[in-house]
C-alpha atoms as a PDB file:
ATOM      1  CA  UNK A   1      50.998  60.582  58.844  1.00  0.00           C
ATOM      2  CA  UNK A   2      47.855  62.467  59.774  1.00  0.00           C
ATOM      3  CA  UNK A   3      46.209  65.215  57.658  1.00  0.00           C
ATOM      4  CA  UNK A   4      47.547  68.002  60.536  1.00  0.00           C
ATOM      5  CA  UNK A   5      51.339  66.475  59.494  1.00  0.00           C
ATOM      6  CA  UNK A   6      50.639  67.015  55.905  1.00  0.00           C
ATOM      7  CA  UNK A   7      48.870  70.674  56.722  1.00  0.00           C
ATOM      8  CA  UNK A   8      52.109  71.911  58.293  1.00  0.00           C
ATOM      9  CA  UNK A   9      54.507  70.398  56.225  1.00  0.00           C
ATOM     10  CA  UNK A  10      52.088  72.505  53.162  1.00  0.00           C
ATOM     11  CA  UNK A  11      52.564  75.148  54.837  1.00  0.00           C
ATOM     12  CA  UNK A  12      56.027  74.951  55.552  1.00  0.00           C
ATOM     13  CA  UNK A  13      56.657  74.659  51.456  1.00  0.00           C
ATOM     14  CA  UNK A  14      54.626  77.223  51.565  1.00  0.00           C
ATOM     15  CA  UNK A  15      56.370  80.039  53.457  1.00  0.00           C
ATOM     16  CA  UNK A  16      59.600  78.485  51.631  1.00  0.00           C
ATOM     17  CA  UNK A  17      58.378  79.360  48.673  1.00  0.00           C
ATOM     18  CA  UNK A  18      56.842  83.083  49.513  1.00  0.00           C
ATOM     19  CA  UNK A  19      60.432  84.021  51.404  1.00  0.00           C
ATOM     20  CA  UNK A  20      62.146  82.391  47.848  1.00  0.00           C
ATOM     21  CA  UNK A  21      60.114  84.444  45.914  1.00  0.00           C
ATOM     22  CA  UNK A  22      60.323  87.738  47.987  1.00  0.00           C
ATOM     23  CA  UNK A  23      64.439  87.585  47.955  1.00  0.00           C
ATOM     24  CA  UNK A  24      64.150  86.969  43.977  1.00  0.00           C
ATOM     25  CA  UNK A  25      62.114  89.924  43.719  1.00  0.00           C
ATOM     26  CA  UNK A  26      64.145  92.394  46.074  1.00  0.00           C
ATOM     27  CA  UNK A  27      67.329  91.139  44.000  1.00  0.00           C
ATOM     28  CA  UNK A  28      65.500  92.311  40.629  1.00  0.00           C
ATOM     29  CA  UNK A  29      64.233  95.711  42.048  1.00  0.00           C
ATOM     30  CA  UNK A  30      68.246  96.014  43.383  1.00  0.00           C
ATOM     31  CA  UNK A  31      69.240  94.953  39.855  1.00  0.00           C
ATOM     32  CA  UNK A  32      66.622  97.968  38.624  1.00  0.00           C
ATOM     33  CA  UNK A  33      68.161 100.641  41.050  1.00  0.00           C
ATOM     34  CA  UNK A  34      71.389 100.210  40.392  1.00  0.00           C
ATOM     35  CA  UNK A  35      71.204  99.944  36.431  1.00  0.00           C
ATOM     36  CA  UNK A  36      68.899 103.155  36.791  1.00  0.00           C
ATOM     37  CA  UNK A  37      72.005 105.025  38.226  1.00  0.00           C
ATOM     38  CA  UNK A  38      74.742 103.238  36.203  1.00  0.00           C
ATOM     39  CA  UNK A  39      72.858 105.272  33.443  1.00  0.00           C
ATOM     40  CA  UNK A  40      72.427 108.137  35.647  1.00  0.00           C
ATOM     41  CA  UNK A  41      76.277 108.444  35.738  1.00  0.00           C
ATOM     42  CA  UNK A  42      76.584 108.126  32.375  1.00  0.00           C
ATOM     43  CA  UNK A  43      74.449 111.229  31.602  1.00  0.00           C
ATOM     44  CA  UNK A  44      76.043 113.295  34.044  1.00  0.00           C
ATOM     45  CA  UNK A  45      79.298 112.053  32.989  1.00  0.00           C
ATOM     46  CA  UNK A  46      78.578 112.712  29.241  1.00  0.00           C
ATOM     47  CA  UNK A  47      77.027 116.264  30.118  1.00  0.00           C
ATOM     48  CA  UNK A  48      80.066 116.899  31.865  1.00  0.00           C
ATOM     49  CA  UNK A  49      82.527 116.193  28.812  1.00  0.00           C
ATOM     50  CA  UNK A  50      80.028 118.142  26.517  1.00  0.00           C
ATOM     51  CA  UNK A  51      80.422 121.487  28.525  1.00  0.00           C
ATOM     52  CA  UNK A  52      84.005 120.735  28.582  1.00  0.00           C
ATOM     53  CA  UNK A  53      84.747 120.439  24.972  1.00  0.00           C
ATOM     54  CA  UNK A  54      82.748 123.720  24.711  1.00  0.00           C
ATOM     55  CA  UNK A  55      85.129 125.260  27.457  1.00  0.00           C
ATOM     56  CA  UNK A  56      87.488 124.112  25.712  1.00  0.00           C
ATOM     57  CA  UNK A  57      87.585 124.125  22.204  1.00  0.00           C
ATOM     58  CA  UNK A  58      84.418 126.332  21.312  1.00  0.00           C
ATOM     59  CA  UNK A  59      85.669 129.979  20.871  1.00  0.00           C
ATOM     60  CA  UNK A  60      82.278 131.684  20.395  1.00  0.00           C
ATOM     61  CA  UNK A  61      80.842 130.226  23.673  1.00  0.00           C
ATOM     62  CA  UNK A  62      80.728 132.215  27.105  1.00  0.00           C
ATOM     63  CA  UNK A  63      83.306 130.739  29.323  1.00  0.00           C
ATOM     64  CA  UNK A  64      81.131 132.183  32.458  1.00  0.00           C
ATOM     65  CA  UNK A  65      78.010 129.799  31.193  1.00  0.00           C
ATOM     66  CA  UNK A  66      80.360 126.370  30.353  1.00  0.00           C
ATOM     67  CA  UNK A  67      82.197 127.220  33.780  1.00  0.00           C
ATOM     68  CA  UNK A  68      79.410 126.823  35.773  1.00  0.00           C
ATOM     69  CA  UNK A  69      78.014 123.682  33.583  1.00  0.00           C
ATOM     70  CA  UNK A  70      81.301 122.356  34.505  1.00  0.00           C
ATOM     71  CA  UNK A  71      80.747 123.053  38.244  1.00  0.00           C
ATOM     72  CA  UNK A  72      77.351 121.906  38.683  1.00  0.00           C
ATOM     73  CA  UNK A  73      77.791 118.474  36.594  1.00  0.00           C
ATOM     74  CA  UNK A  74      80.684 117.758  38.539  1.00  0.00           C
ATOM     75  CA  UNK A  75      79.073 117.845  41.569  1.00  0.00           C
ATOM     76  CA  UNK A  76      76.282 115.570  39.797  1.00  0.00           C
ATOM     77  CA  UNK A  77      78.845 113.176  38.821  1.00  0.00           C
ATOM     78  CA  UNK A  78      80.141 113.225  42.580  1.00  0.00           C
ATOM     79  CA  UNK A  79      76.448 112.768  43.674  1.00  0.00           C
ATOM     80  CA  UNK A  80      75.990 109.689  41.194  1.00  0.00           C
ATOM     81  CA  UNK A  81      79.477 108.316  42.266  1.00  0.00           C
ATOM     82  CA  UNK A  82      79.070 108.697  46.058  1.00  0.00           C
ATOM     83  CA  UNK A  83      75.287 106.471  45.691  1.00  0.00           C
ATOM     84  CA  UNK A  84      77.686 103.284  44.358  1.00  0.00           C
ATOM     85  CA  UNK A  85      79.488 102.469  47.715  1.00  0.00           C
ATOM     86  CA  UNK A  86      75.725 101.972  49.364  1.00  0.00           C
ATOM     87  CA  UNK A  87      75.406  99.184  47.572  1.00  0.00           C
ATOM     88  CA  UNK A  88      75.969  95.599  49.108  1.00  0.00           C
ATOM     89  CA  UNK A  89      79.499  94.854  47.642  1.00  0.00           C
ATOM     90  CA  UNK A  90      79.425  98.912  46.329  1.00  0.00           C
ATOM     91  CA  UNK A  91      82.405 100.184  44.453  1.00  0.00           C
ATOM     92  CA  UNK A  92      84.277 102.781  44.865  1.00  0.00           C
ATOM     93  CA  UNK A  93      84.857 104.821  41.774  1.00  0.00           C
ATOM     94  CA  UNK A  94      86.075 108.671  43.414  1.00  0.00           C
ATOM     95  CA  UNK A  95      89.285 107.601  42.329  1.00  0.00           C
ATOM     96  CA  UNK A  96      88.614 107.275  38.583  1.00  0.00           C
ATOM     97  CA  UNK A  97      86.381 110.168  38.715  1.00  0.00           C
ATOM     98  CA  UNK A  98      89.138 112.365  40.192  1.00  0.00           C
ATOM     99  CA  UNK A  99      91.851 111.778  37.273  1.00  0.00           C
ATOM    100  CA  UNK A 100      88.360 113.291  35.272  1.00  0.00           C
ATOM    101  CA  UNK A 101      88.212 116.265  37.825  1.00  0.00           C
ATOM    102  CA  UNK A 102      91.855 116.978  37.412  1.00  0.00           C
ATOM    103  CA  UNK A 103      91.737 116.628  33.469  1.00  0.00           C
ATOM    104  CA  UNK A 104      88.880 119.461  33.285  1.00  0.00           C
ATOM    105  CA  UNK A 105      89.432 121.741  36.141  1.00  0.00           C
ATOM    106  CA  UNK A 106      93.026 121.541  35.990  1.00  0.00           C
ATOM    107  CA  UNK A 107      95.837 123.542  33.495  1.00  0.00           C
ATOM    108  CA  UNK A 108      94.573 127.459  32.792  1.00  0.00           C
ATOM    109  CA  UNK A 109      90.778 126.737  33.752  1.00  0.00           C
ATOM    110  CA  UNK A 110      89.007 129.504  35.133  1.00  0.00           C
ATOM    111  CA  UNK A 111      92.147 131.101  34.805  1.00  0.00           C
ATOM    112  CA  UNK A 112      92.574 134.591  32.469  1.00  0.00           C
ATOM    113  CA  UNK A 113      95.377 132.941  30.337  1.00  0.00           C
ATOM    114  CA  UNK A 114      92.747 129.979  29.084  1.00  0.00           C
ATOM    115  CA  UNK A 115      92.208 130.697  25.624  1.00  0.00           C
ATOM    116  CA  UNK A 116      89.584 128.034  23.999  1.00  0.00           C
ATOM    117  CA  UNK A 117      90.818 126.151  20.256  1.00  0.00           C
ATOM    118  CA  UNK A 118      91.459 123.375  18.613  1.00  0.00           C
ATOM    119  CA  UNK A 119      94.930 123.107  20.390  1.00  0.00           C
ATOM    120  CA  UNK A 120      92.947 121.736  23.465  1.00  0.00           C
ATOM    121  CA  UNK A 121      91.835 118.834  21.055  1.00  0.00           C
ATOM    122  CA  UNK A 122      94.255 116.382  22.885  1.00  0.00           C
ATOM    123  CA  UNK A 123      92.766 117.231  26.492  1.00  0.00           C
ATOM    124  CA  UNK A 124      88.843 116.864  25.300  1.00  0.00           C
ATOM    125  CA  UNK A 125      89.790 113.240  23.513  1.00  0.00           C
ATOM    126  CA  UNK A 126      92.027 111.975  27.156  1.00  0.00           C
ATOM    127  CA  UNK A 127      89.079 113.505  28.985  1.00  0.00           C
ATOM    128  CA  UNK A 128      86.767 111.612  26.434  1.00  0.00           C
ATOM    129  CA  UNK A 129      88.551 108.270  27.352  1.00  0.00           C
ATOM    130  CA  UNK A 130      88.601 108.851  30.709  1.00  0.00           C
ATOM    131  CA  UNK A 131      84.864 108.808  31.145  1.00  0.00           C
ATOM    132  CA  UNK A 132      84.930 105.733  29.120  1.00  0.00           C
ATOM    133  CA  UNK A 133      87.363 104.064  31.241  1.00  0.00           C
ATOM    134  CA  UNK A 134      85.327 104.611  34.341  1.00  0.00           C
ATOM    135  CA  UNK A 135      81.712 103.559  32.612  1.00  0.00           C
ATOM    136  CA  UNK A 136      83.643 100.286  31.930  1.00  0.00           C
ATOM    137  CA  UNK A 137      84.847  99.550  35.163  1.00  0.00           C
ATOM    138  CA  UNK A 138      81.010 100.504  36.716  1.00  0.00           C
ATOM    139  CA  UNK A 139      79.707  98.153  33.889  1.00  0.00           C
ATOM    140  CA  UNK A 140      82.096  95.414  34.682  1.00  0.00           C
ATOM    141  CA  UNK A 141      81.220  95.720  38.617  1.00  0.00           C
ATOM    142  CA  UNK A 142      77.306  95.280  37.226  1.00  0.00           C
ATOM    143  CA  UNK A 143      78.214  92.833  35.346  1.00  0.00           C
ATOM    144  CA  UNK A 144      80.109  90.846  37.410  1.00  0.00           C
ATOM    145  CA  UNK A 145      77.148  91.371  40.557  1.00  0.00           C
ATOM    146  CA  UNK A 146      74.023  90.885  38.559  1.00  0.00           C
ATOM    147  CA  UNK A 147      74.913  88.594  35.618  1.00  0.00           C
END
């Protein structure tokens, strides 16, 4: 074996071991990313169930104000969702996010008849365990792609 045999096969190992290293990397910044908007969700998600038990069950709060709240964390939420099915091997979660949607735009919101109190207690806690239900099955997708 001549020293130009053993110079290619070093550099060989070489570019082995920069493309090895290089796909480790891009799996940890991927890792990063996706974490970053599991988290993401989770703040929108949790803004989104605050303004609804003030909709809801606060009677000293303008409905106008926790209406719009409503409307523009939805639409965060949807944003947040929508960003998981890019992923390689994404997950689609519209469906769990909907039964949320229904839950706290549907009954006598926006609606002259909605009068806020403690007798929409039941709604806030399904709506509660709703968002919960959905963080879990993100977390368990994570989980199961990155762990």
């Amino acid at each position: 074996m001549t020293s130009c045999d053993i110079t290619v096969i070093g550099l060989g190992i070489n570019l082995f071991a920069l493309l090895y290293n290089n796909r480790q990397a891009n799996s940890r910044e991927a890792r990063k990313e996706i974490r970053a908007k599991l988290d993401q969700l989770d703040t929108a998600l949790s803004a989104l169930l605050d303004s609804s038990k003030k909709y809801y069950l606060d009677m000293d709060v303008p409905l106008s104000i926790e209406n719009v709240k409503i409307h523009e964390t939805i639409n965060a939420c949807e944003r947040h969702i929508g960003e998981f099915s890019h992923f390689k091997n994404g997950i689609s979660l519209y469906s769990d996010f909907y039964i949320i949607f229904d839950m706290v735009t549907g009954g006598k919101f926006e609606s002259k008849q909605h009068n806020p109190g403690d007798h929409n207690a039941d709604l806030c806690k399904k709506i509660s365990i709703q968002k919960e239900l959905l963080i879990a099955k993100a977390e368990g997708w994570f989980n199961k792609q990155y762990r």
